[in-house]
PDB file of N, CA and C in Angstrom:
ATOM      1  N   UNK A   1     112.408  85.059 114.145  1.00  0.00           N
ATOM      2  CA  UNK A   1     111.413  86.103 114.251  1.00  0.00           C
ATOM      3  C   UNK A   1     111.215  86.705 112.863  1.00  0.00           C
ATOM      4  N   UNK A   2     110.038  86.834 112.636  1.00  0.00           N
ATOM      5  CA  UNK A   2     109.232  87.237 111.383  1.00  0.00           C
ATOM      6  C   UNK A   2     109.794  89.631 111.492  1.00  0.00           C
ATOM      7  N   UNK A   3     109.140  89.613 110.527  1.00  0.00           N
ATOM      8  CA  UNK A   3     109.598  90.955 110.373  1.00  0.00           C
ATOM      9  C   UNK A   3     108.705  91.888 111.291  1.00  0.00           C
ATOM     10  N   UNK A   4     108.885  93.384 111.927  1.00  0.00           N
ATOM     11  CA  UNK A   4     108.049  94.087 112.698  1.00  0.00           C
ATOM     12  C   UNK A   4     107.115  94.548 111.256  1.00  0.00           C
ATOM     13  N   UNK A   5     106.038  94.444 112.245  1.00  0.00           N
ATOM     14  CA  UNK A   5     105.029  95.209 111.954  1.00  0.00           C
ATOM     15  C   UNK A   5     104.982  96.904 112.286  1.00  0.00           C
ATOM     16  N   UNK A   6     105.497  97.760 111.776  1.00  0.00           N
ATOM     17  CA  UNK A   6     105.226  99.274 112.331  1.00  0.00           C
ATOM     18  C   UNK A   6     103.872 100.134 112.178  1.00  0.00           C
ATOM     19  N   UNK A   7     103.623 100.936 112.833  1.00  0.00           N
ATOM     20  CA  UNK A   7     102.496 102.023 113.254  1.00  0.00           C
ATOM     21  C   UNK A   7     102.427 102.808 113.580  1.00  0.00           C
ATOM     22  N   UNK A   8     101.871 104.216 113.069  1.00  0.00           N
ATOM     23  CA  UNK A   8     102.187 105.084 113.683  1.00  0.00           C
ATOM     24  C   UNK A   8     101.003 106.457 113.371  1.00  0.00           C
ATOM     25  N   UNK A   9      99.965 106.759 114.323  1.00  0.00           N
ATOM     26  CA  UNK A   9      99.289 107.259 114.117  1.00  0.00           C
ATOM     27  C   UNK A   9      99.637 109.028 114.570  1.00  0.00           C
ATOM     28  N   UNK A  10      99.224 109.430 113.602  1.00  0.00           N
ATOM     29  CA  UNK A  10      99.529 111.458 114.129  1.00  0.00           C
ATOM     30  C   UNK A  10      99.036 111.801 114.917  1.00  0.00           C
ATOM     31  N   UNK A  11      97.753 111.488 114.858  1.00  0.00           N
ATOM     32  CA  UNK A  11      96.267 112.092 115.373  1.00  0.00           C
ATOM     33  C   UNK A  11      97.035 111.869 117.428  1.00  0.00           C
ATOM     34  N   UNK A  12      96.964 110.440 117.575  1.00  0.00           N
ATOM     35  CA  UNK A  12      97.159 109.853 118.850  1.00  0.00           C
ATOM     36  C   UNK A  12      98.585 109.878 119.209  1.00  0.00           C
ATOM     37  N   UNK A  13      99.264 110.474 118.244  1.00  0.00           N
ATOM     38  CA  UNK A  13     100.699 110.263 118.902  1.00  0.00           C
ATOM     39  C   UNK A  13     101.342 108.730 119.364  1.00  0.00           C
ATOM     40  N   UNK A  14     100.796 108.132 118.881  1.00  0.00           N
ATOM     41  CA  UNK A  14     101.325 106.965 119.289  1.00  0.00           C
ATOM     42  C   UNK A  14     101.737 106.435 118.206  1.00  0.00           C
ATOM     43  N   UNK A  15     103.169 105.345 118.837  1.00  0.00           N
ATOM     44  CA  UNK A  15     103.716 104.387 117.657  1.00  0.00           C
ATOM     45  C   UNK A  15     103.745 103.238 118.075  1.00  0.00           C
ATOM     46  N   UNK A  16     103.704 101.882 117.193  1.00  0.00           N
ATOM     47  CA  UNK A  16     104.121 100.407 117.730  1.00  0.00           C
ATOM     48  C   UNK A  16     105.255  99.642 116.754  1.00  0.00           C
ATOM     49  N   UNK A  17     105.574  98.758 117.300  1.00  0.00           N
ATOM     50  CA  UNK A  17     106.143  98.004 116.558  1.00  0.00           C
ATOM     51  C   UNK A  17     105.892  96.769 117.063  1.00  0.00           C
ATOM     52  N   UNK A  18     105.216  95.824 116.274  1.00  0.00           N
ATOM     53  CA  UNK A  18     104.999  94.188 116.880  1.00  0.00           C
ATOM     54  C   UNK A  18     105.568  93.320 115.637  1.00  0.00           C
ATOM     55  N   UNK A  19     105.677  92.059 116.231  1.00  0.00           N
ATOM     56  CA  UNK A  19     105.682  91.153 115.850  1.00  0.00           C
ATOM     57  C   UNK A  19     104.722  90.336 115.135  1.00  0.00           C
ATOM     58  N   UNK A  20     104.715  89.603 113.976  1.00  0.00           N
ATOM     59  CA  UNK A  20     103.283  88.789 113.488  1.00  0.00           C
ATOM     60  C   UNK A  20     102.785  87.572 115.082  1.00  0.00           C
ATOM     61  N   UNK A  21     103.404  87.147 115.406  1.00  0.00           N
ATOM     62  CA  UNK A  21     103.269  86.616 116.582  1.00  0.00           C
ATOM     63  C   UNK A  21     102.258  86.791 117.400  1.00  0.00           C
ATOM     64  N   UNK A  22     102.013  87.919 117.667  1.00  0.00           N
ATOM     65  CA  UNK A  22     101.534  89.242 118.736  1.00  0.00           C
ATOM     66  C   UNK A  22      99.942  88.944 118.344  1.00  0.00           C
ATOM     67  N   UNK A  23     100.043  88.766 116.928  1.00  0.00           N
ATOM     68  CA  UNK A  23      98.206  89.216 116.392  1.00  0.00           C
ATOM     69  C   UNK A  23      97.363  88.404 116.765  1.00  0.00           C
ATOM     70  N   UNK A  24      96.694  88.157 117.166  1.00  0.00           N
ATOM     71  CA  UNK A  24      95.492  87.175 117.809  1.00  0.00           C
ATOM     72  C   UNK A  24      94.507  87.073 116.549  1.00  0.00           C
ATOM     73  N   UNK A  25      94.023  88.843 115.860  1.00  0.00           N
ATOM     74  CA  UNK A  25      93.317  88.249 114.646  1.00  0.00           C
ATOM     75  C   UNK A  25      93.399  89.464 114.182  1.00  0.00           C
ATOM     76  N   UNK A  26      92.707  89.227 112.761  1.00  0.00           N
ATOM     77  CA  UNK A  26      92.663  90.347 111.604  1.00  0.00           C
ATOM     78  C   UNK A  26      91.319  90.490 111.003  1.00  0.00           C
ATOM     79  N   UNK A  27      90.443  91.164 111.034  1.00  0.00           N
ATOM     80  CA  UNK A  27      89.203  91.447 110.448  1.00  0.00           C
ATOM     81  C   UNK A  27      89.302  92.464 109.591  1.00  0.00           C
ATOM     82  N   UNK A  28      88.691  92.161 108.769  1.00  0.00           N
ATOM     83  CA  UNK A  28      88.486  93.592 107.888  1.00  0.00           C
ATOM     84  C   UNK A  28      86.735  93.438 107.412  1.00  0.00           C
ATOM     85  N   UNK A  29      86.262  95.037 107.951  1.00  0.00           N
ATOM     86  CA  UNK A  29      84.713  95.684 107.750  1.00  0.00           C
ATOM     87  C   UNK A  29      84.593  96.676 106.997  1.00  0.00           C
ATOM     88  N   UNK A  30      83.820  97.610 107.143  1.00  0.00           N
ATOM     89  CA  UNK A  30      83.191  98.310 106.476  1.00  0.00           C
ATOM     90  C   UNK A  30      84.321  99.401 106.594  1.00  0.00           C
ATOM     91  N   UNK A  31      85.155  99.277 105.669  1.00  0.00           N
ATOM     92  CA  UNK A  31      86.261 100.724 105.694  1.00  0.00           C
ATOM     93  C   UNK A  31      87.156 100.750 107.155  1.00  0.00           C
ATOM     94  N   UNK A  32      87.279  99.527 107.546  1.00  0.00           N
ATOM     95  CA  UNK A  32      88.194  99.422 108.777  1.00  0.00           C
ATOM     96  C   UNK A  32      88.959  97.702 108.599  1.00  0.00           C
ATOM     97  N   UNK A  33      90.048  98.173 109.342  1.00  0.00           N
ATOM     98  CA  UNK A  33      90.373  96.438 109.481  1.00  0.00           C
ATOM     99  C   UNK A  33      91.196  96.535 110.774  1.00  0.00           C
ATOM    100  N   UNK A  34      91.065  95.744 111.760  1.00  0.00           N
ATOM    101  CA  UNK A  34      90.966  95.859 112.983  1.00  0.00           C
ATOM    102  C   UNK A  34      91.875  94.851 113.347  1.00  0.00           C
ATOM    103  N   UNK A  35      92.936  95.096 114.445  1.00  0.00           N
ATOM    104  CA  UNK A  35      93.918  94.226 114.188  1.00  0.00           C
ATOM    105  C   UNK A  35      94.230  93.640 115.946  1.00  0.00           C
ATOM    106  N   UNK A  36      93.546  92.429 116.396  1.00  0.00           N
ATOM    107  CA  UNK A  36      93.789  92.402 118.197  1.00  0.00           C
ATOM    108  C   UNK A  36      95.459  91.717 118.433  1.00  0.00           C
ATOM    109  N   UNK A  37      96.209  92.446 119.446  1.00  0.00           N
ATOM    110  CA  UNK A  37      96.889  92.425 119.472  1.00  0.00           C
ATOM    111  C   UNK A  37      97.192  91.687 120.648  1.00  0.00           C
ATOM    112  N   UNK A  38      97.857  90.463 121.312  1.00  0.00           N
ATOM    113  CA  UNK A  38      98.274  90.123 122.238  1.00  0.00           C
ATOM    114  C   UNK A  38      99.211  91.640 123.620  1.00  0.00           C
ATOM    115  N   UNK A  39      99.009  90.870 124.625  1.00  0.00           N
ATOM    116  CA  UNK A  39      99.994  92.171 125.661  1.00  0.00           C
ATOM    117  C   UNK A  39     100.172  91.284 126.780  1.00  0.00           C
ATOM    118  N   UNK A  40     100.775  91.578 127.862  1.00  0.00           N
ATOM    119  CA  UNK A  40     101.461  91.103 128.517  1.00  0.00           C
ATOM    120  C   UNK A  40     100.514  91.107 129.626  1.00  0.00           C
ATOM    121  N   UNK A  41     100.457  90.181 130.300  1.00  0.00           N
ATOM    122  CA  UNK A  41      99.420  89.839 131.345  1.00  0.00           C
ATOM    123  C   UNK A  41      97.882  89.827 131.172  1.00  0.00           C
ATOM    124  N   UNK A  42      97.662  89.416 130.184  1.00  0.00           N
ATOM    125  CA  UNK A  42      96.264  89.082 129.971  1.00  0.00           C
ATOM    126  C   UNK A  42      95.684  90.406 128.842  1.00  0.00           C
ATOM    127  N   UNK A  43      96.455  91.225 128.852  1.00  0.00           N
ATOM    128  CA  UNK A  43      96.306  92.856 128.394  1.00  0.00           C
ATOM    129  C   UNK A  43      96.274  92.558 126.865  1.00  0.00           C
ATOM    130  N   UNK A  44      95.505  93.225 126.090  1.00  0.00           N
ATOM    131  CA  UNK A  44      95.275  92.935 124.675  1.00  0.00           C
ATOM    132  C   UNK A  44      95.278  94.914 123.512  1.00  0.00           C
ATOM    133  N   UNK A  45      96.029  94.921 122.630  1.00  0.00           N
ATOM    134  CA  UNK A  45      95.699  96.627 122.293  1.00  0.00           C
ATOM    135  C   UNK A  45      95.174  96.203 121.218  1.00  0.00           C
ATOM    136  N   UNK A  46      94.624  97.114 120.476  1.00  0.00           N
ATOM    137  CA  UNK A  46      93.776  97.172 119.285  1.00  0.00           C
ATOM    138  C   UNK A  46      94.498  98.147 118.001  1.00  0.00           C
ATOM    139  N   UNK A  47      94.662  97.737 117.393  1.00  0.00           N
ATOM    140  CA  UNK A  47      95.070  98.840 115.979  1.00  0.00           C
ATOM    141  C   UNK A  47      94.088  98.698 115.008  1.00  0.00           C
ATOM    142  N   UNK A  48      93.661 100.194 114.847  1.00  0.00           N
ATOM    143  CA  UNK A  48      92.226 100.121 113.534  1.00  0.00           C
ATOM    144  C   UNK A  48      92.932 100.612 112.462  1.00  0.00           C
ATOM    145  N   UNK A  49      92.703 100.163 111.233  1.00  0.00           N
ATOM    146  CA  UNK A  49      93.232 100.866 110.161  1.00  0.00           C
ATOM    147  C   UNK A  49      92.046 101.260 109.281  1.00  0.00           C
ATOM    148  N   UNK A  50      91.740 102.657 109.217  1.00  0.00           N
ATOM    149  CA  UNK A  50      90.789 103.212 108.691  1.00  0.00           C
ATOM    150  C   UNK A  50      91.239 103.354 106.849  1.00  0.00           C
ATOM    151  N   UNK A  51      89.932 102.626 105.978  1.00  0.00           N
ATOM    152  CA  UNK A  51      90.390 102.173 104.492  1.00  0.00           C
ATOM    153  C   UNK A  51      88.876 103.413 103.903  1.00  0.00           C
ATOM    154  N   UNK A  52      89.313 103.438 102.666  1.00  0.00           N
ATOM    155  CA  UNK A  52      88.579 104.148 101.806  1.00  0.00           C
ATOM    156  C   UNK A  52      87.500 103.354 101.332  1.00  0.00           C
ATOM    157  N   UNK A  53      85.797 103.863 100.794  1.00  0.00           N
ATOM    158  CA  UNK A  53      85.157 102.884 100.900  1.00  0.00           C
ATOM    159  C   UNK A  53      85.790 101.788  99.847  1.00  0.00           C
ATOM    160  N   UNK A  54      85.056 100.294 100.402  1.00  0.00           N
ATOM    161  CA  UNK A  54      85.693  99.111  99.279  1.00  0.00           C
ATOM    162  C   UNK A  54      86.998  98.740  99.245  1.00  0.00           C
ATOM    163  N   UNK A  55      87.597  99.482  99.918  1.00  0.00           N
ATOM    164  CA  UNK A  55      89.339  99.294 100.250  1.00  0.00           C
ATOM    165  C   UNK A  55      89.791  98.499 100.898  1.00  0.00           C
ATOM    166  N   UNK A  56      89.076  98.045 101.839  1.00  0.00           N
ATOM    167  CA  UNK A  56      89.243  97.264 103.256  1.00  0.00           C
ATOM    168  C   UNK A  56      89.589  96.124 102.869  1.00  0.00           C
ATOM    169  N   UNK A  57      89.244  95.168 102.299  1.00  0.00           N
ATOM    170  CA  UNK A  57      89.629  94.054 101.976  1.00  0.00           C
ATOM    171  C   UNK A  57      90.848  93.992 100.880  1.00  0.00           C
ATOM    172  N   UNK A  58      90.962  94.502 100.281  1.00  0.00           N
ATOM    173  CA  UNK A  58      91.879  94.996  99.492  1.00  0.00           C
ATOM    174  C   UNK A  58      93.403  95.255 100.252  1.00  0.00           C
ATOM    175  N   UNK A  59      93.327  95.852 101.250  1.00  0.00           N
ATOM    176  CA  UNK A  59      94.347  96.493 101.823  1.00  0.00           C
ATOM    177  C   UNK A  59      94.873  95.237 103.202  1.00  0.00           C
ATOM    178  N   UNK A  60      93.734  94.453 103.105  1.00  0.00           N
ATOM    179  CA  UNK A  60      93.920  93.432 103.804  1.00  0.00           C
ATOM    180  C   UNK A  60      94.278  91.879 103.492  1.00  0.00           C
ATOM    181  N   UNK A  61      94.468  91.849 102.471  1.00  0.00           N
ATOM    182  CA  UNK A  61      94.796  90.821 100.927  1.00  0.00           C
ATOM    183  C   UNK A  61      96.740  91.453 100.826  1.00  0.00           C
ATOM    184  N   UNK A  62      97.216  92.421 101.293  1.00  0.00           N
ATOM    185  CA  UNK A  62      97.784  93.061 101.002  1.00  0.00           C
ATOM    186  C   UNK A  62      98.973  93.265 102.074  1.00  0.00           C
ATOM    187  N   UNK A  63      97.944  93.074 103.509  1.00  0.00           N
ATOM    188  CA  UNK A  63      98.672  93.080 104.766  1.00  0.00           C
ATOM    189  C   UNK A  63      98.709  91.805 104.605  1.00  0.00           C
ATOM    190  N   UNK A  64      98.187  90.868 104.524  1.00  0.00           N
ATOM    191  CA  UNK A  64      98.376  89.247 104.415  1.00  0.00           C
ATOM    192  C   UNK A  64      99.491  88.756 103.485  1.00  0.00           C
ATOM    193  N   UNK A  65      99.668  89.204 102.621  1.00  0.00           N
ATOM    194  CA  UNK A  65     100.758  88.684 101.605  1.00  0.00           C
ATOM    195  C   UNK A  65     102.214  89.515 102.523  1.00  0.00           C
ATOM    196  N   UNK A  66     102.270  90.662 103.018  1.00  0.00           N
ATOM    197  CA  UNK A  66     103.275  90.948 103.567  1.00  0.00           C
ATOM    198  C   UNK A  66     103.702  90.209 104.745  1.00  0.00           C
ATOM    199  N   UNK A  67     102.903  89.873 105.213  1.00  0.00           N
ATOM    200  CA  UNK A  67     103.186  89.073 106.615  1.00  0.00           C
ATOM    201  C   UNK A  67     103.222  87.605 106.456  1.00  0.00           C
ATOM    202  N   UNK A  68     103.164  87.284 105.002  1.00  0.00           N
ATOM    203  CA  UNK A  68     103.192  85.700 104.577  1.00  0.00           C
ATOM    204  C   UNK A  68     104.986  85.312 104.051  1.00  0.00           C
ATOM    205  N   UNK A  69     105.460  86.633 104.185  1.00  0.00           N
ATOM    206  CA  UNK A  69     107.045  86.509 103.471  1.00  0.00           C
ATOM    207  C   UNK A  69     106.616  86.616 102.190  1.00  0.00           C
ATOM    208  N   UNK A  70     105.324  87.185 101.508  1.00  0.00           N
ATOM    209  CA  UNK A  70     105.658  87.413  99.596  1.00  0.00           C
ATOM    210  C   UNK A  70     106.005  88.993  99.355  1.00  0.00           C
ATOM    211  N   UNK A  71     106.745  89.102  98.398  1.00  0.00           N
ATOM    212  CA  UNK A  71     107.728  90.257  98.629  1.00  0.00           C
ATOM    213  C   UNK A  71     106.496  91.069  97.466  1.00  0.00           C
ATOM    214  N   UNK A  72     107.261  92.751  97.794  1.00  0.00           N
ATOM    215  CA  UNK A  72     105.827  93.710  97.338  1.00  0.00           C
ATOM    216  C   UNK A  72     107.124  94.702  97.407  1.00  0.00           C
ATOM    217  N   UNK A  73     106.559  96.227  97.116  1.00  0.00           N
ATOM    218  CA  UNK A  73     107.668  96.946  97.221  1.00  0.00           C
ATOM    219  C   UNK A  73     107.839  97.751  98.554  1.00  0.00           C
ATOM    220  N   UNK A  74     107.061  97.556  99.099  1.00  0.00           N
ATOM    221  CA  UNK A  74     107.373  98.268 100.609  1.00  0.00           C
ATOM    222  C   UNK A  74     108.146  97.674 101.557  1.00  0.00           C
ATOM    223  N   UNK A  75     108.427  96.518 101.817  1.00  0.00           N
ATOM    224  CA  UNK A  75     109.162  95.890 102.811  1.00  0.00           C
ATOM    225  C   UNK A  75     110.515  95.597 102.825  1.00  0.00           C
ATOM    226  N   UNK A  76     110.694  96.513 103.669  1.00  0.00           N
ATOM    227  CA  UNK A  76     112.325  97.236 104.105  1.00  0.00           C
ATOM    228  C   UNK A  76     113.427  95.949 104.962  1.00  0.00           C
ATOM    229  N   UNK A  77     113.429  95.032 104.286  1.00  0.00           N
ATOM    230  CA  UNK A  77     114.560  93.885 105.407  1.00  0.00           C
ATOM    231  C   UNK A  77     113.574  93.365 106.476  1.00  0.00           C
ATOM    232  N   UNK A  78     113.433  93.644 107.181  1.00  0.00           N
ATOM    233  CA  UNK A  78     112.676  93.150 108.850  1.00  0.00           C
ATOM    234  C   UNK A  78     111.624  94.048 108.731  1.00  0.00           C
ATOM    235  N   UNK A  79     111.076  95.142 108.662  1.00  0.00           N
ATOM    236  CA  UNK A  79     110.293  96.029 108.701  1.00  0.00           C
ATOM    237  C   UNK A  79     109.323  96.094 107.778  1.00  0.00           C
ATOM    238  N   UNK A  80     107.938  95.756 107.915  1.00  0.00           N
ATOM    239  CA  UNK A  80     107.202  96.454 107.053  1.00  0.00           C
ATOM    240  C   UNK A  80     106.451  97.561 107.627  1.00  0.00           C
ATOM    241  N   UNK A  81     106.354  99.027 106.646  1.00  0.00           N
ATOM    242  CA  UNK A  81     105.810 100.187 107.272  1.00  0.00           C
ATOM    243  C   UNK A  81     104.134 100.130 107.219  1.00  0.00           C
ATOM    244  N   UNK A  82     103.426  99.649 107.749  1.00  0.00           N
ATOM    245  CA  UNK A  82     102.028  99.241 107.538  1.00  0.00           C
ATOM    246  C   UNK A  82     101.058 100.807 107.469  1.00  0.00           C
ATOM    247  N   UNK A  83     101.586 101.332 108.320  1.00  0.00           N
ATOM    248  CA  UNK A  83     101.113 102.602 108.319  1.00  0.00           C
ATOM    249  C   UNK A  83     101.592 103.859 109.160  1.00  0.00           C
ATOM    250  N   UNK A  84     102.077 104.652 108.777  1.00  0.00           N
ATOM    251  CA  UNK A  84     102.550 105.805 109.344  1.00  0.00           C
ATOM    252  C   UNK A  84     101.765 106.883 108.899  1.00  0.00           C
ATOM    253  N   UNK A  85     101.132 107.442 109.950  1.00  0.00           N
ATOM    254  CA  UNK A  85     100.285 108.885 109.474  1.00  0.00           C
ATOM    255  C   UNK A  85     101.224 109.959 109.329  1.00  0.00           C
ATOM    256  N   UNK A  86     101.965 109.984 110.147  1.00  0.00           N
ATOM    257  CA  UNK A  86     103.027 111.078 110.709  1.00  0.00           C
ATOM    258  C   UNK A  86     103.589 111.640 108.903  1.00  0.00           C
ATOM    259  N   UNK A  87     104.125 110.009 108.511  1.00  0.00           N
ATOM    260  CA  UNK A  87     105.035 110.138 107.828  1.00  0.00           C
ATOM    261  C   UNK A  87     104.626 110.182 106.244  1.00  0.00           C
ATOM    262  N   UNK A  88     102.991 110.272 106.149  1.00  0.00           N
ATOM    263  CA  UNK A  88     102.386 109.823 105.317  1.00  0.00           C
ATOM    264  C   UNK A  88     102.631 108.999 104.347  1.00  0.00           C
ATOM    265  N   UNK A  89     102.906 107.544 105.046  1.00  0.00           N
ATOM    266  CA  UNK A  89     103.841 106.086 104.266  1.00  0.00           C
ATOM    267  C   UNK A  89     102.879 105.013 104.619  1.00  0.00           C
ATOM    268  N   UNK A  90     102.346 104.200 103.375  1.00  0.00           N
ATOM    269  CA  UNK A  90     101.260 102.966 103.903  1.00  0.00           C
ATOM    270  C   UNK A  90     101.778 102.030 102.925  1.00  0.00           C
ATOM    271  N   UNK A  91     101.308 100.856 103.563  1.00  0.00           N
ATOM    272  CA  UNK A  91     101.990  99.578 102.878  1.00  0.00           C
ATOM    273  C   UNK A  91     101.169  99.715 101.345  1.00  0.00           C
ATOM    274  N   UNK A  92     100.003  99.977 101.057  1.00  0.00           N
ATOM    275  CA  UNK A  92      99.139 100.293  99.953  1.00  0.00           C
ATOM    276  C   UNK A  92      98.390 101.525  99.913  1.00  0.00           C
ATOM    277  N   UNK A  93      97.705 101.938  98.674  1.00  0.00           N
ATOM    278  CA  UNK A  93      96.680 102.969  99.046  1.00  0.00           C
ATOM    279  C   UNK A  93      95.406 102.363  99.058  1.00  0.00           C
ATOM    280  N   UNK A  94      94.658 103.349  99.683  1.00  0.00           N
ATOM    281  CA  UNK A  94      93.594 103.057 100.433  1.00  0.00           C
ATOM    282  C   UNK A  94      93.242 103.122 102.051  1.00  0.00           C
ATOM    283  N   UNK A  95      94.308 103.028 102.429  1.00  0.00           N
ATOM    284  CA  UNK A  95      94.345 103.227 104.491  1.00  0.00           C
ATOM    285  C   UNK A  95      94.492 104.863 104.547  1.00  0.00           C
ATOM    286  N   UNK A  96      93.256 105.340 104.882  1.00  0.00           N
ATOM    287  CA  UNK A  96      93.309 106.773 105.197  1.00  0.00           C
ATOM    288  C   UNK A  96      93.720 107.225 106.712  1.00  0.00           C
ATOM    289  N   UNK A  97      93.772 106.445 107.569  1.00  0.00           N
ATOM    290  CA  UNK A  97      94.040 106.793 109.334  1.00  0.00           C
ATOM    291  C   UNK A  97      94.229 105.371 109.722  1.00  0.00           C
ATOM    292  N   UNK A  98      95.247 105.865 110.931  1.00  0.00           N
ATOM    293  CA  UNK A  98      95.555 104.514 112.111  1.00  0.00           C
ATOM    294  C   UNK A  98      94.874 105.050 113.908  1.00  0.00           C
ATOM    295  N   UNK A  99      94.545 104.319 114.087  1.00  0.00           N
ATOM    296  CA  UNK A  99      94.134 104.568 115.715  1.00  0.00           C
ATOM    297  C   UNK A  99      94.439 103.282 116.287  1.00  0.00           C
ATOM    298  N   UNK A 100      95.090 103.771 117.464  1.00  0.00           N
ATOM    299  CA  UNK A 100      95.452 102.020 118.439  1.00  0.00           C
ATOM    300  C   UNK A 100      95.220 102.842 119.666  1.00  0.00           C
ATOM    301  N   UNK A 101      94.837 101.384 120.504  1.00  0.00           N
ATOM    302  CA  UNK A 101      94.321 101.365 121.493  1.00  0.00           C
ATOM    303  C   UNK A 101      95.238 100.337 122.590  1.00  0.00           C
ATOM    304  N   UNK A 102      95.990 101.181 123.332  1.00  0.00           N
ATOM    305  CA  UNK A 102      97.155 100.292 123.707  1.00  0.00           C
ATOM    306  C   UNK A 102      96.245  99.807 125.180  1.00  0.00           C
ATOM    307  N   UNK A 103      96.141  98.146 125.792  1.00  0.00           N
ATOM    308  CA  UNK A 103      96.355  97.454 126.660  1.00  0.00           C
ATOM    309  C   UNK A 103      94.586  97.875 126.827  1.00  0.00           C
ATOM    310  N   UNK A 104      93.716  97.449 126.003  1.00  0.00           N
ATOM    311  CA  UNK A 104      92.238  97.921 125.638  1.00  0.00           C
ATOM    312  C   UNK A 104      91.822  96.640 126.255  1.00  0.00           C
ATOM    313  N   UNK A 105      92.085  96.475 127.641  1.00  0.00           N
ATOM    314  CA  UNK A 105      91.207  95.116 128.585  1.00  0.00           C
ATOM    315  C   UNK A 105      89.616  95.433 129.119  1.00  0.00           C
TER     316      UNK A 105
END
């Protein structure tokens, strides 16, 4: 098993931790990069990561090299902190907010 992915938005109170496994896909748009998440019985959640303008791809060049095993300075053993609002901790700058959308069928 590859390292967790962590999340953790203020706003929603919610946290995750997945697996690279889990991701079905990764887009990155206009100041968002949108992340579909596998779930259990057909059930799928969504994590948005809200980027500064022009950031988005950037920050997604960035989540890709972390989840490829190339080392950067954020990634803690098994853990990379992708985004914590709470804790105000992001794998790069540029991700201004997280919102997930748990079991979004």
């Amino acid at each position: 098993m590859g390292p967790l992915l962590f999340f953790r938005s203020a706003t929603d109170e919610v946290a995750c931790a997945i697996t690279m496994d889990k991701i079905d896909a990764i887009t990155a748009g206009d100041q968002t990069i949108t992340l579909m998440v596998k779930g259990g019985a057909g059930n799928a959640s969504v994590i948005v990561l809200g980027c500064d303008d022009g950031e988005s791809e950037n920050v997604l060049k960035v989540l890709a090299a972390a989840m490829s095993g190339l080392p950067y300075a954020k990634r803690k053993d098994k853990l990379v902190v992708v985004a914590d609002d709470a804790g105000d901790e992001y794998i790069c700058a540029g991700i201004t907010t997280v919102t997930m959308t748990i079991d979004a069928t």
